[in-house]
PDB file of N, CA and C in Angstrom:
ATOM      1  N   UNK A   1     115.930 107.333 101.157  1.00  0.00           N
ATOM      2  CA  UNK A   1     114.975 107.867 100.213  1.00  0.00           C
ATOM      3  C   UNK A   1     113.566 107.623 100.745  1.00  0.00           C
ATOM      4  N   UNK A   2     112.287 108.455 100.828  1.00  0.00           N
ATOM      5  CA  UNK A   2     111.825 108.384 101.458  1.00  0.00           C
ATOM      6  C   UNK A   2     110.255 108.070 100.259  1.00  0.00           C
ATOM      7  N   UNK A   3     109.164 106.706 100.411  1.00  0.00           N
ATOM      8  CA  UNK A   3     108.566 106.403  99.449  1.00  0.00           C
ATOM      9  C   UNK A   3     107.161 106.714 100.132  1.00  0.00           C
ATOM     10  N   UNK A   4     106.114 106.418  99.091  1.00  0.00           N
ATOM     11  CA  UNK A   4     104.846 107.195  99.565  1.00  0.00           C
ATOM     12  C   UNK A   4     104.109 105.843  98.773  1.00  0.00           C
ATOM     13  N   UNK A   5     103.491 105.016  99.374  1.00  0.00           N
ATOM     14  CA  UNK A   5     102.615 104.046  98.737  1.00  0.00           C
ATOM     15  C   UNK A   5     100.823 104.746  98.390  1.00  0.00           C
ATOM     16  N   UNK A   6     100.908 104.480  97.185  1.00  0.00           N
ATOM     17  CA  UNK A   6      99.270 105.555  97.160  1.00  0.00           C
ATOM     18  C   UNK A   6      98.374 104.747  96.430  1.00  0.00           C
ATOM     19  N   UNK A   7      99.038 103.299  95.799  1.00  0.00           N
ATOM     20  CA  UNK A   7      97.449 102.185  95.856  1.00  0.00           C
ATOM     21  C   UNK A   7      97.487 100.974  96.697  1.00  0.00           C
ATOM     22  N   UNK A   8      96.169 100.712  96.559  1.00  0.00           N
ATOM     23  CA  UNK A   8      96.008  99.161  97.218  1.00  0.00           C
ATOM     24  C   UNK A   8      96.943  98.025  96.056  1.00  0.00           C
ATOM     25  N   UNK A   9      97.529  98.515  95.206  1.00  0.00           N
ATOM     26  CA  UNK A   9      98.156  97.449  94.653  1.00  0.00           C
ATOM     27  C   UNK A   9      99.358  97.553  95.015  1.00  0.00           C
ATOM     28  N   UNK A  10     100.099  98.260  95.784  1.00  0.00           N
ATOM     29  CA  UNK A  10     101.096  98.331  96.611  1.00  0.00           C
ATOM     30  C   UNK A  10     102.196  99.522  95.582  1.00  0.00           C
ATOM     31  N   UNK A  11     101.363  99.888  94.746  1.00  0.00           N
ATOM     32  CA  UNK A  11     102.605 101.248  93.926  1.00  0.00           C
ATOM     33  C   UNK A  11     103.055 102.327  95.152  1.00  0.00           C
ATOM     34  N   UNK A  12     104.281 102.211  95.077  1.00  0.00           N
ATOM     35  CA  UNK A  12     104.842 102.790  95.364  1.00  0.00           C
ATOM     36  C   UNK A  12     105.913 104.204  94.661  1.00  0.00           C
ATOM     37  N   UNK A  13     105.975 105.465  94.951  1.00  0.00           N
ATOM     38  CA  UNK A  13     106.521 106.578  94.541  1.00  0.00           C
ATOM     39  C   UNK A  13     107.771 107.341  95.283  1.00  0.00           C
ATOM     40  N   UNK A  14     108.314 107.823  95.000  1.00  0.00           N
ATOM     41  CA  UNK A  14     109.534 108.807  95.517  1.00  0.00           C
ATOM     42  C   UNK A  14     108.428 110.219  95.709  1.00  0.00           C
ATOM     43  N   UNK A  15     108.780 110.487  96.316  1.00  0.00           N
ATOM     44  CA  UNK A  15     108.819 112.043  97.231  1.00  0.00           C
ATOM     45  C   UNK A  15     108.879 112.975  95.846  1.00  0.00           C
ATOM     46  N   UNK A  16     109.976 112.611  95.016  1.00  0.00           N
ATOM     47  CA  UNK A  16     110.511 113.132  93.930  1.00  0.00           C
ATOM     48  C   UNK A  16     109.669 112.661  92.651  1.00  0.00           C
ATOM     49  N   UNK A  17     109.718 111.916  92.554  1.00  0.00           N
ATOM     50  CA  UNK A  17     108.018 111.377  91.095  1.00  0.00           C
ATOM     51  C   UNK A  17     106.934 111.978  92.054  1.00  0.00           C
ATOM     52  N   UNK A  18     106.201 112.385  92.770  1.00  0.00           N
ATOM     53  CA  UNK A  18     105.204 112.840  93.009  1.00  0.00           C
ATOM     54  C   UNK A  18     105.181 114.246  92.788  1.00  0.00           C
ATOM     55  N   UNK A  19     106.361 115.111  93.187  1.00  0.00           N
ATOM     56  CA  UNK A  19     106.341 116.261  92.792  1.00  0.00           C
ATOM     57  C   UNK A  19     106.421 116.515  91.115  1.00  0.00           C
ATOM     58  N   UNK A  20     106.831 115.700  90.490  1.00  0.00           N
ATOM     59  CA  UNK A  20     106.594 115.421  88.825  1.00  0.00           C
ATOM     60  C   UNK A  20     105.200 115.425  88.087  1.00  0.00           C
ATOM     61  N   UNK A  21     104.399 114.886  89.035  1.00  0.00           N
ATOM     62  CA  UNK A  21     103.332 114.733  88.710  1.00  0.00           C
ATOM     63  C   UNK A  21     102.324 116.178  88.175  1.00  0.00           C
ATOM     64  N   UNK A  22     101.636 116.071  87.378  1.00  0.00           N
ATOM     65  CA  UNK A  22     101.243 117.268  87.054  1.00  0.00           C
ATOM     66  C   UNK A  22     100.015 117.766  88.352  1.00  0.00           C
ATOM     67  N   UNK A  23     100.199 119.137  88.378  1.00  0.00           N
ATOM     68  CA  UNK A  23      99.272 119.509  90.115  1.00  0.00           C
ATOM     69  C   UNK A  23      98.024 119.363  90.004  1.00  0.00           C
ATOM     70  N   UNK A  24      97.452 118.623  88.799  1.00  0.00           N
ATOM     71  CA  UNK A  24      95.424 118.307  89.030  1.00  0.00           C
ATOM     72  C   UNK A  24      96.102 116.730  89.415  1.00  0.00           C
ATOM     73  N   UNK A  25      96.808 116.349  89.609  1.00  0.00           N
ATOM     74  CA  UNK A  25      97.113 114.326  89.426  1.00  0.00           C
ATOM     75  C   UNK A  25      97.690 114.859  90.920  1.00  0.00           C
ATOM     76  N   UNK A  26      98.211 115.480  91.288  1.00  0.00           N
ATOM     77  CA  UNK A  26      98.940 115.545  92.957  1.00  0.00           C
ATOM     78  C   UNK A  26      97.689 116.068  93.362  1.00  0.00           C
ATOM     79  N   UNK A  27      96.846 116.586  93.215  1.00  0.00           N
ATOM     80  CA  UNK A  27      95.385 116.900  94.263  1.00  0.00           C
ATOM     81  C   UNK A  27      94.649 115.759  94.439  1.00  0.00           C
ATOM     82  N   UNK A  28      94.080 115.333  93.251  1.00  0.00           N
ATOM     83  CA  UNK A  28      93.551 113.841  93.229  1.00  0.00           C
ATOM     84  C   UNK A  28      94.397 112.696  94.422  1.00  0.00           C
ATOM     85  N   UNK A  29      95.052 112.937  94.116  1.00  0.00           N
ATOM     86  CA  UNK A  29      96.067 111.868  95.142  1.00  0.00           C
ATOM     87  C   UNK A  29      95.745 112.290  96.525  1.00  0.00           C
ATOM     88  N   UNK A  30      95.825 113.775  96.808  1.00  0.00           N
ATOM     89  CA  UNK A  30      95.828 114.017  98.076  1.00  0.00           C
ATOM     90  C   UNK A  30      94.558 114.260  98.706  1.00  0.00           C
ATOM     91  N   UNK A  31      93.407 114.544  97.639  1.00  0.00           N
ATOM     92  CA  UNK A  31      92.318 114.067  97.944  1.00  0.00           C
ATOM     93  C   UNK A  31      91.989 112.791  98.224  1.00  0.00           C
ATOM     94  N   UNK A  32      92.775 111.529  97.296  1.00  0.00           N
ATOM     95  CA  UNK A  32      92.163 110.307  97.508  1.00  0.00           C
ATOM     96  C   UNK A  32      92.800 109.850  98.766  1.00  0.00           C
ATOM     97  N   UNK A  33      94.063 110.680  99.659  1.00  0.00           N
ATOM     98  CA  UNK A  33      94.742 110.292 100.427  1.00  0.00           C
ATOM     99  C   UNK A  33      93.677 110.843 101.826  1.00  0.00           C
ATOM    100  N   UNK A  34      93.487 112.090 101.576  1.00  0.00           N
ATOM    101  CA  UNK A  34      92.558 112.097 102.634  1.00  0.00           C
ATOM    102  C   UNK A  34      91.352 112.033 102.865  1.00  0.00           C
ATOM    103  N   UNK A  35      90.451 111.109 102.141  1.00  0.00           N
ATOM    104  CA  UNK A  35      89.720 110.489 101.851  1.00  0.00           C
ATOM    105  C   UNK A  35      90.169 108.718 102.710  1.00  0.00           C
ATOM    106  N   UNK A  36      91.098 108.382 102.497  1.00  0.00           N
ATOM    107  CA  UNK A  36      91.625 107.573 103.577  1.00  0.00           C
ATOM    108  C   UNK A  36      91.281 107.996 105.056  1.00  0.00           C
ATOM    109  N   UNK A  37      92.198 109.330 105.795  1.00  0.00           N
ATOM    110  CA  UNK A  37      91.694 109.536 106.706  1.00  0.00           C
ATOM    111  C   UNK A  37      90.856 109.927 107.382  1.00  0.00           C
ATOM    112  N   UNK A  38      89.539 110.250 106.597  1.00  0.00           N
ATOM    113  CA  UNK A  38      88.429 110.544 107.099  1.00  0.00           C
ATOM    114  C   UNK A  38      87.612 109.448 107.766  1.00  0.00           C
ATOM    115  N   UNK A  39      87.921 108.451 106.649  1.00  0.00           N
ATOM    116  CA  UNK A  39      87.372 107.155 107.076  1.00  0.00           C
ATOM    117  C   UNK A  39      87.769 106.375 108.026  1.00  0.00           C
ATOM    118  N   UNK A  40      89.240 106.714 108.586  1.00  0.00           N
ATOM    119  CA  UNK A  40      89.639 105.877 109.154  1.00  0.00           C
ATOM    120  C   UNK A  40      89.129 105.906 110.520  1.00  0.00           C
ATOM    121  N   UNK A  41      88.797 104.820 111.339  1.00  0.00           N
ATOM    122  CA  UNK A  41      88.096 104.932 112.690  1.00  0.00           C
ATOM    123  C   UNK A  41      89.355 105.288 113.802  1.00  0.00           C
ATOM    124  N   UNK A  42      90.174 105.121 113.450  1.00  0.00           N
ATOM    125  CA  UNK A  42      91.608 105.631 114.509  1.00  0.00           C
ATOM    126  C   UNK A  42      91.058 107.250 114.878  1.00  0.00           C
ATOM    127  N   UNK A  43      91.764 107.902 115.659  1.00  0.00           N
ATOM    128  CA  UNK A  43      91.021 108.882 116.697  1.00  0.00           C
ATOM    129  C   UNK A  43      92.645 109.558 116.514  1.00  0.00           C
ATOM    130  N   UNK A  44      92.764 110.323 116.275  1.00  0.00           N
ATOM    131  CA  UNK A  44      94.442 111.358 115.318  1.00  0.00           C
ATOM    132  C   UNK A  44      94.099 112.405 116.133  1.00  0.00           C
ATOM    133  N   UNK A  45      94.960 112.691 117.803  1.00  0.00           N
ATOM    134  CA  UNK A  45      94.608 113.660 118.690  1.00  0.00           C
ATOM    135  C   UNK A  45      95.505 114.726 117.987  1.00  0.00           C
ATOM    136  N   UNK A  46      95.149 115.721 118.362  1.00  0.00           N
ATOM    137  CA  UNK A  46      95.953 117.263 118.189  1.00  0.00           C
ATOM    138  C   UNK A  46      97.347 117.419 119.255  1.00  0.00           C
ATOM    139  N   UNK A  47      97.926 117.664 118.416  1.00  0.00           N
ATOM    140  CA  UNK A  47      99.111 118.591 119.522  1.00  0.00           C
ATOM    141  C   UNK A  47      98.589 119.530 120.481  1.00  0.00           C
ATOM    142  N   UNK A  48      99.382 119.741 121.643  1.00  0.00           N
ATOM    143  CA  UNK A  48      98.907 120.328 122.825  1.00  0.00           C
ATOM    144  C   UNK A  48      98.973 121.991 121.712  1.00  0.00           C
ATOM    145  N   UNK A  49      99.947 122.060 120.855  1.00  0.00           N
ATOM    146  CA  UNK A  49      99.938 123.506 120.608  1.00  0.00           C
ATOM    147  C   UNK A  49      99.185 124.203 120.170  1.00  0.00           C
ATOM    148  N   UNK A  50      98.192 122.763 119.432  1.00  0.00           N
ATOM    149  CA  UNK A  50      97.008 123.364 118.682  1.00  0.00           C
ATOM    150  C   UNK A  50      96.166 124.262 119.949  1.00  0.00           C
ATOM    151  N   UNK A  51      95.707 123.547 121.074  1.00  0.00           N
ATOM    152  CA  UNK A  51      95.174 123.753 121.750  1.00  0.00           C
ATOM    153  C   UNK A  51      95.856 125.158 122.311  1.00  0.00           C
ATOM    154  N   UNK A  52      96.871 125.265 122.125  1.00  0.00           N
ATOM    155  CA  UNK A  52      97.804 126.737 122.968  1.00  0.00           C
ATOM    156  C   UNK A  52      97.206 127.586 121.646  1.00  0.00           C
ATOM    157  N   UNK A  53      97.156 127.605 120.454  1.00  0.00           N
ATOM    158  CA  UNK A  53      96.555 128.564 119.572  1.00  0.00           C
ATOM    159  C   UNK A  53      95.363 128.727 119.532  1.00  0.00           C
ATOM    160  N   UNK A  54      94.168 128.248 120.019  1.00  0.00           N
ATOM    161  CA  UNK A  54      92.800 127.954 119.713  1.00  0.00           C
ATOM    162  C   UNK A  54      92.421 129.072 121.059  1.00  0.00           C
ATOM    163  N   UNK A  55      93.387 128.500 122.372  1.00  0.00           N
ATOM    164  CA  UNK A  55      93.234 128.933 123.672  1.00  0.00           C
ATOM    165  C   UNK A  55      93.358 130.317 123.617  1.00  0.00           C
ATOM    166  N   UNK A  56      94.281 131.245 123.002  1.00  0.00           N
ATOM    167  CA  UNK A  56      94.892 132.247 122.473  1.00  0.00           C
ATOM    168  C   UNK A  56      93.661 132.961 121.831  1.00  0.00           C
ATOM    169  N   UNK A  57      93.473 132.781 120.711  1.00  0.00           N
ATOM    170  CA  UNK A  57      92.531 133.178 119.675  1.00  0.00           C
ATOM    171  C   UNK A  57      91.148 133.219 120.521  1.00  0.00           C
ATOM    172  N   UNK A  58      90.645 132.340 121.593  1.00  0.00           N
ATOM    173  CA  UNK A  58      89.585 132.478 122.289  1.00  0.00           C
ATOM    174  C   UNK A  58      89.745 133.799 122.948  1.00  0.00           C
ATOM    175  N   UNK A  59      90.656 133.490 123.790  1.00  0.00           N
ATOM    176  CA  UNK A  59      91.174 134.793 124.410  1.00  0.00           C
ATOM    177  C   UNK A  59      90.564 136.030 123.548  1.00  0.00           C
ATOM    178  N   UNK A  60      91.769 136.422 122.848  1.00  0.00           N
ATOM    179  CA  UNK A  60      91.331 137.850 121.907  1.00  0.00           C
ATOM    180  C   UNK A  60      89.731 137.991 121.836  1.00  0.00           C
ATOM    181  N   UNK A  61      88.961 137.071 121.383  1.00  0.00           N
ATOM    182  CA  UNK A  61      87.740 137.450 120.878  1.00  0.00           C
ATOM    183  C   UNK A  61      86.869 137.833 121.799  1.00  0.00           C
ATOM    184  N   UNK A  62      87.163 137.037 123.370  1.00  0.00           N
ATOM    185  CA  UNK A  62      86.721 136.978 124.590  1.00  0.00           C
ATOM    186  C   UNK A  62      86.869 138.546 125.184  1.00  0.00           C
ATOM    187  N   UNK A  63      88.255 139.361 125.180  1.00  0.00           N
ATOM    188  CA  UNK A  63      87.926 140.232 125.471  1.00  0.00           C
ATOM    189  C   UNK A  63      88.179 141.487 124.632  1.00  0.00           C
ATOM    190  N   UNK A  64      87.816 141.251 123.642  1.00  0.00           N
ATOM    191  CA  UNK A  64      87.168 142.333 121.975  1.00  0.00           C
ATOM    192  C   UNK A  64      88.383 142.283 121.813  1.00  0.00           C
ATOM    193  N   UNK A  65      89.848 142.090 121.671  1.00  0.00           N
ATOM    194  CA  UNK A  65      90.971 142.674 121.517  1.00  0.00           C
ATOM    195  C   UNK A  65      91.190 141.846 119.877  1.00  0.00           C
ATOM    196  N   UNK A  66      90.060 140.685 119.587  1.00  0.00           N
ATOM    197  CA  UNK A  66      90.422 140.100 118.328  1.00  0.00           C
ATOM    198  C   UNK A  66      89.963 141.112 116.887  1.00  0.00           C
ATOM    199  N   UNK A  67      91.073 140.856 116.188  1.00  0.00           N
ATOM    200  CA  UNK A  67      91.138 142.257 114.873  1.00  0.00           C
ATOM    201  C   UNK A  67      90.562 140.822 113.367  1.00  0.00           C
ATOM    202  N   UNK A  68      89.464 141.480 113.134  1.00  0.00           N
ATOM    203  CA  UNK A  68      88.984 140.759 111.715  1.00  0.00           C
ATOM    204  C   UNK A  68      89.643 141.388 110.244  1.00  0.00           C
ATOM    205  N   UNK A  69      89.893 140.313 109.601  1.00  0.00           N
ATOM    206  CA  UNK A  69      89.852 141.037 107.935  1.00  0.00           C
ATOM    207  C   UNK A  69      88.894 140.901 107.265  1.00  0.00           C
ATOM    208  N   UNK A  70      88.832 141.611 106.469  1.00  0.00           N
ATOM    209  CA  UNK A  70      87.743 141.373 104.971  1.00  0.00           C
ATOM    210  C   UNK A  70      88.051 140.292 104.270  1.00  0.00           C
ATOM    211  N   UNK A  71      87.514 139.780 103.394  1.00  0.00           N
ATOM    212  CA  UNK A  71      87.743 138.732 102.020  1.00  0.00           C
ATOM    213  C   UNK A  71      88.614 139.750 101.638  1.00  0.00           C
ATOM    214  N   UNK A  72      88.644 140.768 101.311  1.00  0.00           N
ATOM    215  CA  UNK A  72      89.356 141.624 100.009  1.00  0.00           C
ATOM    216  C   UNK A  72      90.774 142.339 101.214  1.00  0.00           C
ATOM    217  N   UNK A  73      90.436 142.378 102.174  1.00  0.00           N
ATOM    218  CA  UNK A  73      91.864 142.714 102.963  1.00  0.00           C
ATOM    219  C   UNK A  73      92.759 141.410 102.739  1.00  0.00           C
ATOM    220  N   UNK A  74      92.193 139.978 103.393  1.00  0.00           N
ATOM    221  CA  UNK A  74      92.932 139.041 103.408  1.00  0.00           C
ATOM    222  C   UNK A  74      93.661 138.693 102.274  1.00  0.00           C
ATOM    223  N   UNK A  75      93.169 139.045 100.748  1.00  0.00           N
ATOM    224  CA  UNK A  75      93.574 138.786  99.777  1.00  0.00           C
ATOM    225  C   UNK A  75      94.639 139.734  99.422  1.00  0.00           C
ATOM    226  N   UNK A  76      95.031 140.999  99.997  1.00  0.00           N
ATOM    227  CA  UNK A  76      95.364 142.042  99.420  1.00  0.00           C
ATOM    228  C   UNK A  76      96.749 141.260  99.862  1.00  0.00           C
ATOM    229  N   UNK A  77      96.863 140.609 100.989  1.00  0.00           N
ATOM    230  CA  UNK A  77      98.243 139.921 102.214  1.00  0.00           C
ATOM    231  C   UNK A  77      98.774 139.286 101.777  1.00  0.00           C
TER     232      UNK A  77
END
């Protein structure tokens, strides 16, 4: 069973009580969770794949072949 500790007082949750939680109390959490890692001074490298998608996407734009949407196209998707 897999647990998710989310205070300094050591509470601990199921995977399963968190999804219970009503979804403004699971944002808060995951705000206050990454709010943790912003702060944290540890250095959280990227996967090489990120870099294979970024590399990609440079590409396209590099030689015009990249296709834009609108706000109102992207939404239509």
């Amino acid at each position: 069973m897999r647990h998710v500790s989310i205070t300094e007082k050591g509470l601990v949750m199921t995977v399963a009580e968190i999804k219970e939680m009503p979804v403004n109390q699971r944002i808060v959490l995951m705000e206050e969770l990454w709010d943790t890692l912003c702060h944290d001074k540890v250095e959280i490298k990227s996967p090489p794949w990120h870099k294979e998608i970024l590399d990609e996407r440079m590409e396209l734009i590099n030689s015009g072949k990249a296709e834009y949407l609108s706000i109102q196209e992207l939404k239509r998707r």
